[in-house]
N, C-alpha and C. Protein backbone atom coordinates (compact mmCIF):
# COMPACT_ATOMS: atom_id res chain seq x y z
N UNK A 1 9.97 88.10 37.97
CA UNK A 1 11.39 88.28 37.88
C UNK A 1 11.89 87.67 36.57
N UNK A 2 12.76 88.42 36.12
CA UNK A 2 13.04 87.68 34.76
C UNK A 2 14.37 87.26 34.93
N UNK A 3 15.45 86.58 33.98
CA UNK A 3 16.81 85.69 33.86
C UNK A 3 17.66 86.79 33.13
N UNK A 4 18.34 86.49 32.53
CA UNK A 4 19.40 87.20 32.20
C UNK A 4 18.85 87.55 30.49
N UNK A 5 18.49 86.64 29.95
CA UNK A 5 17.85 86.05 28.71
C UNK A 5 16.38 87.25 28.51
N UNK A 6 15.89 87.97 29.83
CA UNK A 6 14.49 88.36 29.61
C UNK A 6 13.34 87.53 29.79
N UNK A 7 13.30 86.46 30.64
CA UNK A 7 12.43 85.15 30.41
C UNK A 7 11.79 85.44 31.72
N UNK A 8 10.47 85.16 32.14
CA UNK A 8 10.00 85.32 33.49
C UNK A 8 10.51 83.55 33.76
N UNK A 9 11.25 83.78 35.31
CA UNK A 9 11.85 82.90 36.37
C UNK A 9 10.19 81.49 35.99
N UNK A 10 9.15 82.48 36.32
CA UNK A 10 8.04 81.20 36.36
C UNK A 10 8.11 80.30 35.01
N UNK A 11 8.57 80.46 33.88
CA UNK A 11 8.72 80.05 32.53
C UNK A 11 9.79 79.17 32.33
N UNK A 12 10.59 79.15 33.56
CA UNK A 12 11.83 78.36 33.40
C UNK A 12 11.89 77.24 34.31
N UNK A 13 11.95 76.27 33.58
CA UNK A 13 11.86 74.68 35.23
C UNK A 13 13.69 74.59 34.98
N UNK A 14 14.24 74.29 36.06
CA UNK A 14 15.67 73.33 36.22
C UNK A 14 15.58 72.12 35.97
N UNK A 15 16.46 71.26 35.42
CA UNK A 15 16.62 70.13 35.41
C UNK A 15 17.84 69.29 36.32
N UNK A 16 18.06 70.36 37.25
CA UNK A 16 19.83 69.91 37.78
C UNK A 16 19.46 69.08 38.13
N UNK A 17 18.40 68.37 39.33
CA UNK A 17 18.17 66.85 39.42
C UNK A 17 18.05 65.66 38.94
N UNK A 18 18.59 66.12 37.60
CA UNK A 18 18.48 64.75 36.80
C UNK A 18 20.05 64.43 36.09
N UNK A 19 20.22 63.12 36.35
CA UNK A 19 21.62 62.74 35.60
C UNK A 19 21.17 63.20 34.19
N UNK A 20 20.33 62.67 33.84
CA UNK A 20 20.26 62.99 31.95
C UNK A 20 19.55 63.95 31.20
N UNK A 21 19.44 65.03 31.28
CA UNK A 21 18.50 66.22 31.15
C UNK A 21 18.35 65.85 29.40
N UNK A 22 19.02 65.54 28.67
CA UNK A 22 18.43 64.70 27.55
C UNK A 22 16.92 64.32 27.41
N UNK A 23 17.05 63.06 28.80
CA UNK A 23 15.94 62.29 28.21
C UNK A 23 14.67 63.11 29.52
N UNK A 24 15.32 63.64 30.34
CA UNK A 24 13.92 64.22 31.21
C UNK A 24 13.60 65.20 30.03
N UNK A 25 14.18 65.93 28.86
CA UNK A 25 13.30 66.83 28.27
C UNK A 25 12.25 65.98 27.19
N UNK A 26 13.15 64.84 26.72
CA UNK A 26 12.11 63.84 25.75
C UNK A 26 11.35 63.61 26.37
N UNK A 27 11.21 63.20 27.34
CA UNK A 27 10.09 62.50 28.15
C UNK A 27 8.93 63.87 28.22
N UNK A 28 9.10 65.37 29.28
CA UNK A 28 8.29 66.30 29.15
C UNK A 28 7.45 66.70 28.01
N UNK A 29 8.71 66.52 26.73
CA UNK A 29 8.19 67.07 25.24
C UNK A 29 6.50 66.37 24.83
N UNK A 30 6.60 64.97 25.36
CA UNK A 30 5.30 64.13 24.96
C UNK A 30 4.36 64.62 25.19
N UNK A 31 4.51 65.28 26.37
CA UNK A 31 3.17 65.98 26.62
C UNK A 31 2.66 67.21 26.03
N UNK A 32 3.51 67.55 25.18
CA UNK A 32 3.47 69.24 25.61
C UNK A 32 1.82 69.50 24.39
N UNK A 33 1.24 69.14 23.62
CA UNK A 33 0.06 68.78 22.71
C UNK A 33 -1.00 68.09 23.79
N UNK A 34 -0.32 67.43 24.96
CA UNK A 34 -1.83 66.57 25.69
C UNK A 34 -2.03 67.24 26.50
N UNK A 35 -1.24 67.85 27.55
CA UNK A 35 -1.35 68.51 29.36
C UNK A 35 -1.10 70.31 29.33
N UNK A 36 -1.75 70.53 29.94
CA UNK A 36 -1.66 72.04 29.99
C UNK A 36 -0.60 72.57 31.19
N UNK A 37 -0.20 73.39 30.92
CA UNK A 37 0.28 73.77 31.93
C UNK A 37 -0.06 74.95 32.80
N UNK A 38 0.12 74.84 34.44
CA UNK A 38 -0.35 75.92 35.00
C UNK A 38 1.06 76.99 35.55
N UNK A 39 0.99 77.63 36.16
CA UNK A 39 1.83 78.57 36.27
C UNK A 39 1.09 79.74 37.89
N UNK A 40 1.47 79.29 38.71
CA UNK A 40 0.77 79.60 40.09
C UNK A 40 1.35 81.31 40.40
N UNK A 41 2.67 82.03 40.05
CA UNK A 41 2.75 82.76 40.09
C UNK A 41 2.48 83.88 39.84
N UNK A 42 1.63 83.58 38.32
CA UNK A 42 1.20 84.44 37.28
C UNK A 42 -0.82 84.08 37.13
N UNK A 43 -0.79 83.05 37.79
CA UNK A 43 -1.96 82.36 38.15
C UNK A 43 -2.62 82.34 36.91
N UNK A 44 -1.97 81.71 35.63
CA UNK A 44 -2.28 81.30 34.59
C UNK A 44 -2.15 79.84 33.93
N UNK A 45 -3.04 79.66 32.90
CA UNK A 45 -3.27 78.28 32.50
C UNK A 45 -2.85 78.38 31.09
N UNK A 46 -1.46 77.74 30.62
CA UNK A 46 -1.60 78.10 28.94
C UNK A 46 -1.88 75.94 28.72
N UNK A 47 -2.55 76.57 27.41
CA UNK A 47 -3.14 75.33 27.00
C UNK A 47 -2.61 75.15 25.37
N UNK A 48 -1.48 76.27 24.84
CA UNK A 48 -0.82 76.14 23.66
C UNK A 48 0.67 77.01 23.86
N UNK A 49 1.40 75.89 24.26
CA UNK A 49 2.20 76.21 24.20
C UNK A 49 3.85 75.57 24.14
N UNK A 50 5.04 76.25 24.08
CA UNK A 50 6.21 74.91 23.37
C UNK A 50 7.23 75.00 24.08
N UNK A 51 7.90 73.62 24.47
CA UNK A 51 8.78 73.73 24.94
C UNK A 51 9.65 74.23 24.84
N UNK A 52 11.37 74.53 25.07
CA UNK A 52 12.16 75.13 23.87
C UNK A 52 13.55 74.82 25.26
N UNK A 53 14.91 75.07 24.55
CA UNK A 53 15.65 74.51 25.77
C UNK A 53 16.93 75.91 25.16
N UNK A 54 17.04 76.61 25.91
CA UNK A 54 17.90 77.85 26.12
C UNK A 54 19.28 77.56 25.86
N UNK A 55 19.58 77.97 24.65
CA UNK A 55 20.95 78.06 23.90
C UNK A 55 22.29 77.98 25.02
N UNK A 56 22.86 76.80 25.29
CA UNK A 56 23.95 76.85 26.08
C UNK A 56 23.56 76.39 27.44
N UNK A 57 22.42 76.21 27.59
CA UNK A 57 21.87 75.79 29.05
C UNK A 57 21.11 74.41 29.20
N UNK A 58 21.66 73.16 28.92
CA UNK A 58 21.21 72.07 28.85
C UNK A 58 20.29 71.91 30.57
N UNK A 59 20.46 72.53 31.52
CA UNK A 59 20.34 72.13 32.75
C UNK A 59 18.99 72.93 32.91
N UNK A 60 17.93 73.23 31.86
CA UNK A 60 16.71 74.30 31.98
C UNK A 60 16.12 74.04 30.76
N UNK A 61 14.94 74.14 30.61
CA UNK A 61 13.87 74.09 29.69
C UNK A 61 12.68 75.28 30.00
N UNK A 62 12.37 75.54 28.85
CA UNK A 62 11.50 76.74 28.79
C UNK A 62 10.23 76.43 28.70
N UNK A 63 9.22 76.54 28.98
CA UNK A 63 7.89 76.95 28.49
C UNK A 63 7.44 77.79 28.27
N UNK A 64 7.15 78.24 26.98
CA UNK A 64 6.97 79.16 26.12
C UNK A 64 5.42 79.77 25.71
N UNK A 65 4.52 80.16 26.53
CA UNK A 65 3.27 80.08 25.77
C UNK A 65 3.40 81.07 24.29
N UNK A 66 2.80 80.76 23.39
CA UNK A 66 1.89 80.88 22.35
C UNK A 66 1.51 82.19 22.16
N UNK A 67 2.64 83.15 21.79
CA UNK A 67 2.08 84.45 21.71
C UNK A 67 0.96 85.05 20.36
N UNK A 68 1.11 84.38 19.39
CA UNK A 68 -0.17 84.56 18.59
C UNK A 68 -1.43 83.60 18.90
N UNK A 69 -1.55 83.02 19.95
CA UNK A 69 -2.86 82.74 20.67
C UNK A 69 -3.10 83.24 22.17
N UNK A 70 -2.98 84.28 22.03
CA UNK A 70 -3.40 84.78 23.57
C UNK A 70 -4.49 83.94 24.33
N UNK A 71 -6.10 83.67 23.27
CA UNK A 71 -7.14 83.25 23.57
C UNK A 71 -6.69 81.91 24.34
N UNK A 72 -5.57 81.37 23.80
CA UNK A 72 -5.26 79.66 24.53
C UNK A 72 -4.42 80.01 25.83
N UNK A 73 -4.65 80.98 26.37
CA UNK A 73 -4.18 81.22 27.82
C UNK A 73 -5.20 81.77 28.90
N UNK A 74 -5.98 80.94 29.57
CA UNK A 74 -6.44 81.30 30.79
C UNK A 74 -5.75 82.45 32.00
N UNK A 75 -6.29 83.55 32.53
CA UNK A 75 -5.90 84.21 33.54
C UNK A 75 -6.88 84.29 34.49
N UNK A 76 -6.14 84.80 35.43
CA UNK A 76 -6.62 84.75 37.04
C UNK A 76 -7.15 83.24 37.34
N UNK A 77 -6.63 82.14 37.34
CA UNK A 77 -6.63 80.91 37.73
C UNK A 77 -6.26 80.91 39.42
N UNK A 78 -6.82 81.59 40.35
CA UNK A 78 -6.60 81.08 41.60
C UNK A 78 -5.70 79.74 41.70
N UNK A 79 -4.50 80.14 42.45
CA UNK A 79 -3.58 79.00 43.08
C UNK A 79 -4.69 77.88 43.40
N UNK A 80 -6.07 78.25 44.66
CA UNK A 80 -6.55 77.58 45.16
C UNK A 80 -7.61 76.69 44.95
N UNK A 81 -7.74 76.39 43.27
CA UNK A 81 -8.16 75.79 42.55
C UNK A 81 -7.60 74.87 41.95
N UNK A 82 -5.88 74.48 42.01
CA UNK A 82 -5.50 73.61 41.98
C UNK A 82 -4.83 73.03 42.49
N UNK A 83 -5.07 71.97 42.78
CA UNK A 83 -4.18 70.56 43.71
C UNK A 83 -3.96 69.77 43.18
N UNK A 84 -2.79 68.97 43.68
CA UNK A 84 -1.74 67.75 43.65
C UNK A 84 -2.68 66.92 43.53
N UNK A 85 -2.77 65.40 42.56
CA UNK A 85 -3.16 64.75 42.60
C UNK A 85 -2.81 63.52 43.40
N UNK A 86 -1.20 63.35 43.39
CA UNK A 86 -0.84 61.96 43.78
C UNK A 86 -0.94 60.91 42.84
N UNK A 87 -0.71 61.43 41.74
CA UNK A 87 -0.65 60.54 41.00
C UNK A 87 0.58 60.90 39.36
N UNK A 88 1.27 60.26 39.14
CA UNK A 88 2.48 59.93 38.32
C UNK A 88 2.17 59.23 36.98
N UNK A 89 3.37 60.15 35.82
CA UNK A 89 3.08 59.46 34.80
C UNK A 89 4.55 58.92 34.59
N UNK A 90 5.00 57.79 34.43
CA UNK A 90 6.34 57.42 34.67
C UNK A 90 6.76 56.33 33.37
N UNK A 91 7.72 56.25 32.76
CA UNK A 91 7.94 55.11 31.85
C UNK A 91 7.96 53.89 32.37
N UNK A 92 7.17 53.05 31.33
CA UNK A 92 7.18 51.54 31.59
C UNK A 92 8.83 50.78 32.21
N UNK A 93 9.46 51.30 31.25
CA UNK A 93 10.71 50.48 31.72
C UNK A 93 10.85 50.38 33.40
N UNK A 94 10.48 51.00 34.39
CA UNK A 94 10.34 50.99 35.74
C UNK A 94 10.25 49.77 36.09
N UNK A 95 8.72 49.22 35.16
CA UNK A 95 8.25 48.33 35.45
C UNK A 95 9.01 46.59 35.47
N UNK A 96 9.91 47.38 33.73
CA UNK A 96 10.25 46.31 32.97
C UNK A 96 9.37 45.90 31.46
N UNK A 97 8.28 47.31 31.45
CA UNK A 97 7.31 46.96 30.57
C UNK A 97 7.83 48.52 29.53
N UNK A 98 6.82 48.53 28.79
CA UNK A 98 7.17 49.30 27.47
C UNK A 98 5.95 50.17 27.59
N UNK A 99 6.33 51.89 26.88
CA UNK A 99 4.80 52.70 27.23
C UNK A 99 5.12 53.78 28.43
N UNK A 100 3.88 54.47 28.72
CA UNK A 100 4.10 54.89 30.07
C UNK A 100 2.64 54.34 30.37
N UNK A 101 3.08 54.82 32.01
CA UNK A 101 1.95 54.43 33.14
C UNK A 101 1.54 55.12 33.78
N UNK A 102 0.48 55.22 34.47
CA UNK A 102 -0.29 56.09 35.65
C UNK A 102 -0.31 55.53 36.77
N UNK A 103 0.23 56.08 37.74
CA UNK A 103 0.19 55.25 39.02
C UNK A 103 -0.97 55.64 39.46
N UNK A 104 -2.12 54.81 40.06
CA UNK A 104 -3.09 55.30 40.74
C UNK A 104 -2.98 54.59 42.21
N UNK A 105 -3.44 56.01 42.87
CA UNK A 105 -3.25 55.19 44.71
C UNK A 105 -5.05 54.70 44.79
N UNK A 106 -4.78 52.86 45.37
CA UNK A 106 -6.24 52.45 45.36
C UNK A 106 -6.27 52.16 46.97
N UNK A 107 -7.41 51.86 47.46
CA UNK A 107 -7.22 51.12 48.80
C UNK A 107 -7.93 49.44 48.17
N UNK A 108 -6.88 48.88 49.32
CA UNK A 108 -6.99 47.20 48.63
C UNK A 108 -6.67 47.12 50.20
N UNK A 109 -7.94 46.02 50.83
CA UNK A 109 -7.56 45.84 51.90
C UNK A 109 -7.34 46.78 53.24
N UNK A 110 -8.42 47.52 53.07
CA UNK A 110 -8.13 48.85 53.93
C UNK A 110 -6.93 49.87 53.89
N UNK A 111 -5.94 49.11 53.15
CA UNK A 111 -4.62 49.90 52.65
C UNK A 111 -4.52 50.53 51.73
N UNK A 112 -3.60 51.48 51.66
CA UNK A 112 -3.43 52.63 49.94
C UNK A 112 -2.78 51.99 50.02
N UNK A 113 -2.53 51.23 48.53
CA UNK A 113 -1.29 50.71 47.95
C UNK A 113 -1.20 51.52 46.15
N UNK A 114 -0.26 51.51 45.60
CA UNK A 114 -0.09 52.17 44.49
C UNK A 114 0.14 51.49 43.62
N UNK A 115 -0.77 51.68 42.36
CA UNK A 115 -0.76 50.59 41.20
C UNK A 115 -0.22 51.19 39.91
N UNK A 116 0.58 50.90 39.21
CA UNK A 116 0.75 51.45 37.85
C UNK A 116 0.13 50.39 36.80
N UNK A 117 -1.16 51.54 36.16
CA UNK A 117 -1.98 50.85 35.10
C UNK A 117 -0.98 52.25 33.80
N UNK A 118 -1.50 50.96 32.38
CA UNK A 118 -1.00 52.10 31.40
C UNK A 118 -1.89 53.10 30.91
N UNK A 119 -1.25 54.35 30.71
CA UNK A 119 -1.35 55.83 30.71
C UNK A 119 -3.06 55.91 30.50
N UNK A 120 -3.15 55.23 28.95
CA UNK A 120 -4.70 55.57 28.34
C UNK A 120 -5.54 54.87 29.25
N UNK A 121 -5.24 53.30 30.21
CA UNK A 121 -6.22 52.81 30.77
C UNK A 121 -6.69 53.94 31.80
N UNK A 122 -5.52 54.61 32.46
CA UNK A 122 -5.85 55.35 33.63
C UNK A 122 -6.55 56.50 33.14
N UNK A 123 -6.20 56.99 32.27
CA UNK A 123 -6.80 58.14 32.27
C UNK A 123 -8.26 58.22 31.42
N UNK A 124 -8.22 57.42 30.87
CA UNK A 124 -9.83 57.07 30.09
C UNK A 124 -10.56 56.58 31.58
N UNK A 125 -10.50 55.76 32.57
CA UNK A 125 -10.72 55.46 33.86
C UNK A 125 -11.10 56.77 34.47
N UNK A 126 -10.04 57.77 34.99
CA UNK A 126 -10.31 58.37 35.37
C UNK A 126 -11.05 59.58 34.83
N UNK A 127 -11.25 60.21 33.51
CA UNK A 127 -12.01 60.80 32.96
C UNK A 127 -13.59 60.30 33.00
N UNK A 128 -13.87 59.21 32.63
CA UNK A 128 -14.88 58.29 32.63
C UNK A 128 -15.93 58.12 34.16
N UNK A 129 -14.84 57.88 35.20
CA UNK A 129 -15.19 58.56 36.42
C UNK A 129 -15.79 59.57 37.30
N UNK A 130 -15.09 60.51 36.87
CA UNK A 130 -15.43 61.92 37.10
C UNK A 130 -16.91 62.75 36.57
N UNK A 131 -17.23 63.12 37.20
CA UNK A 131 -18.51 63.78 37.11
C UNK A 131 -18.59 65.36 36.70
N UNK A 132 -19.62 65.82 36.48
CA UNK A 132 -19.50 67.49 35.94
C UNK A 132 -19.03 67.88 36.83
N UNK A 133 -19.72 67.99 38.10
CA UNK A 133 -19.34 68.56 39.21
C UNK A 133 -17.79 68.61 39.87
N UNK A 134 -17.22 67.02 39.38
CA UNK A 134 -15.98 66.99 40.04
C UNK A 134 -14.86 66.39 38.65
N UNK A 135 -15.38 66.55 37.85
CA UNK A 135 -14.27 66.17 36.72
C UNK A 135 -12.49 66.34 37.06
N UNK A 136 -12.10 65.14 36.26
CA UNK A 136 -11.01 64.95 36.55
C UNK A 136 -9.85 65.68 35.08
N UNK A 137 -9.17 66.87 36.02
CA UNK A 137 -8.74 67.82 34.66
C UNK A 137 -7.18 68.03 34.77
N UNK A 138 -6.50 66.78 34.43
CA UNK A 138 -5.29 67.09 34.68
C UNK A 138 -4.54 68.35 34.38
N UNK A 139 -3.25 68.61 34.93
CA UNK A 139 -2.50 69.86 34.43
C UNK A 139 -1.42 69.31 35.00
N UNK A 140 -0.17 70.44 34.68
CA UNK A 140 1.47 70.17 35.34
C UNK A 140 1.69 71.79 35.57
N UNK A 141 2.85 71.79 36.49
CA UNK A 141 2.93 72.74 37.24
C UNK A 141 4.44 72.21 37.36
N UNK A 142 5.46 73.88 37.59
CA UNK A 142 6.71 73.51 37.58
C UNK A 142 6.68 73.44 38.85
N UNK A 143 8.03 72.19 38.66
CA UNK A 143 8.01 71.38 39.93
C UNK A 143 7.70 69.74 39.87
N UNK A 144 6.56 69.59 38.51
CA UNK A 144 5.67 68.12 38.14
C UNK A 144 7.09 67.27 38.23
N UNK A 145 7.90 68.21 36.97
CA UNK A 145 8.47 67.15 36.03
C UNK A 145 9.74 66.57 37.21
N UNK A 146 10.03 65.52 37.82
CA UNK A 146 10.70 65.10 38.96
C UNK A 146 11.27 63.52 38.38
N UNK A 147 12.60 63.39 38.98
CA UNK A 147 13.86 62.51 38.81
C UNK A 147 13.03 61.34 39.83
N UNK A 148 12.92 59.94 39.21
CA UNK A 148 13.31 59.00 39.42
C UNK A 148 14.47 58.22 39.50
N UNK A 149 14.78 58.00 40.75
CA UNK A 149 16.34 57.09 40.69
C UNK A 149 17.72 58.33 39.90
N UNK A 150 17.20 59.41 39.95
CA UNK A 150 18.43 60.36 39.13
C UNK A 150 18.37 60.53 37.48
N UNK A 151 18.04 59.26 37.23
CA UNK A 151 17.92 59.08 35.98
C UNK A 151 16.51 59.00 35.07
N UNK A 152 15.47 58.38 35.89
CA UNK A 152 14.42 58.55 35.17
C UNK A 152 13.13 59.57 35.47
N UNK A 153 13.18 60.30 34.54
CA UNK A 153 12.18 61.15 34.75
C UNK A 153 10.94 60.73 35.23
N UNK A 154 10.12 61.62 35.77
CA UNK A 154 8.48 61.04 35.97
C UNK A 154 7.78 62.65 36.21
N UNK A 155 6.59 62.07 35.91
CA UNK A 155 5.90 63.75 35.44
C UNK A 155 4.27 63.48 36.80
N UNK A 156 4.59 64.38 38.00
CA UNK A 156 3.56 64.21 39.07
C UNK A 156 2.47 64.88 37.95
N UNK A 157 1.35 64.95 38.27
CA UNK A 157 0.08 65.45 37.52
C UNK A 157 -1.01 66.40 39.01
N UNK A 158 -1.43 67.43 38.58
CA UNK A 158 -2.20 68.16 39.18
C UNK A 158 -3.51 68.56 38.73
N UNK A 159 -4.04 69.13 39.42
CA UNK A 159 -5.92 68.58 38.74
C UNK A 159 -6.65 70.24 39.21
N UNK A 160 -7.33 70.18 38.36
CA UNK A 160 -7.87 72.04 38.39
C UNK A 160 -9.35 71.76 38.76
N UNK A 161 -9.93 72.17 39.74
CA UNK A 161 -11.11 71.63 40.65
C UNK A 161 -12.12 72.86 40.44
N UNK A 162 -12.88 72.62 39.28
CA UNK A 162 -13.70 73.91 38.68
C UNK A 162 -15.08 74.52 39.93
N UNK A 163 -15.32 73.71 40.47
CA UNK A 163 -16.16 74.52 41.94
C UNK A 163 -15.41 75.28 42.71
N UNK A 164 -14.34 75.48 42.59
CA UNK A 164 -13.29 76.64 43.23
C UNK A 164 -12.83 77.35 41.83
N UNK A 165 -13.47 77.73 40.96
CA UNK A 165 -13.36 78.87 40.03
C UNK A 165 -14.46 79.73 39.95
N UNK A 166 -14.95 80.02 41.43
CA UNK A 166 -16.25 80.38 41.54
C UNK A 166 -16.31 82.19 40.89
N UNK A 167 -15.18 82.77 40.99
CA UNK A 167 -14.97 83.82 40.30
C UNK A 167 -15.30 83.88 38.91
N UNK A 168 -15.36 82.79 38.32
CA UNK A 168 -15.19 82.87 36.93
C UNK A 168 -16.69 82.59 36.21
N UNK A 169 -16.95 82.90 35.09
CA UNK A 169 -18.46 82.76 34.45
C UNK A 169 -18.52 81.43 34.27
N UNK A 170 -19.86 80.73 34.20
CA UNK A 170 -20.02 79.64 33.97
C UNK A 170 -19.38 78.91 32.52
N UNK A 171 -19.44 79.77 31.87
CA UNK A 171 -18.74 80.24 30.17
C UNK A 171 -17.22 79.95 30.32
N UNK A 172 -16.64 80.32 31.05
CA UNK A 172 -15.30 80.59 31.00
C UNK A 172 -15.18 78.95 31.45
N UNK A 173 -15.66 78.27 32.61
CA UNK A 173 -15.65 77.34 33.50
C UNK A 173 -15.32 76.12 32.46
N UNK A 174 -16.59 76.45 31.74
CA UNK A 174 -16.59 74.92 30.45
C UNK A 174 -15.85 75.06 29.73
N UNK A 175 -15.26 76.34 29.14
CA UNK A 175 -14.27 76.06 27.91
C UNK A 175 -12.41 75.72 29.07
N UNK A 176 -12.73 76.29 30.10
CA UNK A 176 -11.23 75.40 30.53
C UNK A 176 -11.31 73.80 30.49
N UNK A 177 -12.54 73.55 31.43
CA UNK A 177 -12.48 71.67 31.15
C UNK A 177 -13.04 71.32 29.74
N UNK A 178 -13.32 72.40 28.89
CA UNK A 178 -13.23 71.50 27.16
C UNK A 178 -11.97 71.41 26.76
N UNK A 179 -11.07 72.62 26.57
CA UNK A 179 -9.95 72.80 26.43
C UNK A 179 -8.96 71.33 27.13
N UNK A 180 -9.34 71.21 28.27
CA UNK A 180 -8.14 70.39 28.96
C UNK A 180 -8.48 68.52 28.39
N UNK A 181 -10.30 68.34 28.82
CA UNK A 181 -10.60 67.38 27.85
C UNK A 181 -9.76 67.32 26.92
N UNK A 182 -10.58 68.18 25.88
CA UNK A 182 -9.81 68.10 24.24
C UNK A 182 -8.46 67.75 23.64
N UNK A 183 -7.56 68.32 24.86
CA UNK A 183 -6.56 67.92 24.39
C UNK A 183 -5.83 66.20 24.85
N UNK A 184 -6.77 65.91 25.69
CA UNK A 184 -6.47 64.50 26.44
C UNK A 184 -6.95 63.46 25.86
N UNK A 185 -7.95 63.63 24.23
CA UNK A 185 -8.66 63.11 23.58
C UNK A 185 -7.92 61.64 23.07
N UNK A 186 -6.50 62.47 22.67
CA UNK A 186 -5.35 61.50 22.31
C UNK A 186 -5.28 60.19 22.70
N UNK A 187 -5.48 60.22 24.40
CA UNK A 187 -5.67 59.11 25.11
C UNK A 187 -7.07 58.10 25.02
N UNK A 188 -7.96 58.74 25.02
CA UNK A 188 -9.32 58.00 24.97
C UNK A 188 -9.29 57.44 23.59
């Protein structure tokens, strides 16, 4: 379905939940060079592509893939290859600290309790972790980017689980988790 503009509906996130659509777009923009984005409707993965914020419409942001790189867009990405992680990238100030953070849920004490380590510890951690078989391949999906307290943005993270891309060539398999690596390099 497209907007008034010609834009497919899946290309467009809202921001009405946020007092400051300002800083929830600064905050999204950081990523837009590290995290890929998925797109469940169109069941695509673009891995180059730009934000952009629609002339007169502060309350929406675009994602735009990359029309002179077709090649940096994955298709037929089965919905059912990716899941929610439960895990958040949120600004330090939350904390009282400076940076962003990764919340990771640990068990401590037979309990999940939720820890915010900073961004590169977690995610060099969790890359480092992860195995061929089960590598850890973040992505965002509209919907990620979600209001803290009204005002502060926080970006949920979702993870693309390559043994459920069983459709796909072994070929195709590695250049999505090089691609998603590669661009997370920033952090390591």
């Amino acid at each position: 379905m497209l907007n008034d503009l010609g834009i497919p509906e899946h290309l467009i996130w809202k921001l009405n939940h946020f007092d400051n659509h300002k800083r929830a777009v600064n905050f999204i923009k950081q990523f837009q060079d590290t995290l890929c984005v998925y797109s469940a409707p169109v069941q695509q993965l673009y891995t180059n592509y730009d934000i952009s914020l629609p002339d007169g419409d502060d309350r929406s942001m675009i994602i735009l893939p990359n029309p002179y790189a077709y090649h940096d867009t994955f298709n037929s990405i089965s919905d059912t290859s990716v899941h929610a992680s439960g895990m958040y990238i949120v600004p330090g100030d939350l904390f009282g600290k400076e940076g962003l953070y990764l919340t990771l849920r640990l068990l401590k004490y037979g309990k999940r309790v939720i820890r915010p380590v900073p961004l590169k510890v977690g995610l060099w951690a969790l890359m480092k972790k992860g195995t061929n078989e089960i590598p850890f391949l973040p992505v965002i999906t509209k919907g990620d980017l979600r209001a803290f307290r009204k005002d502060s943005p926080c970006l949920h993270l979702h993870r693309i689980q390559p043994s459920k891309l069983g459709h796909r060539s072994p070929m195709e398999v590695k250049a999505i988790q090089q691609v998603i690596r590669d661009r997370l390099k920033v952090y390591m």
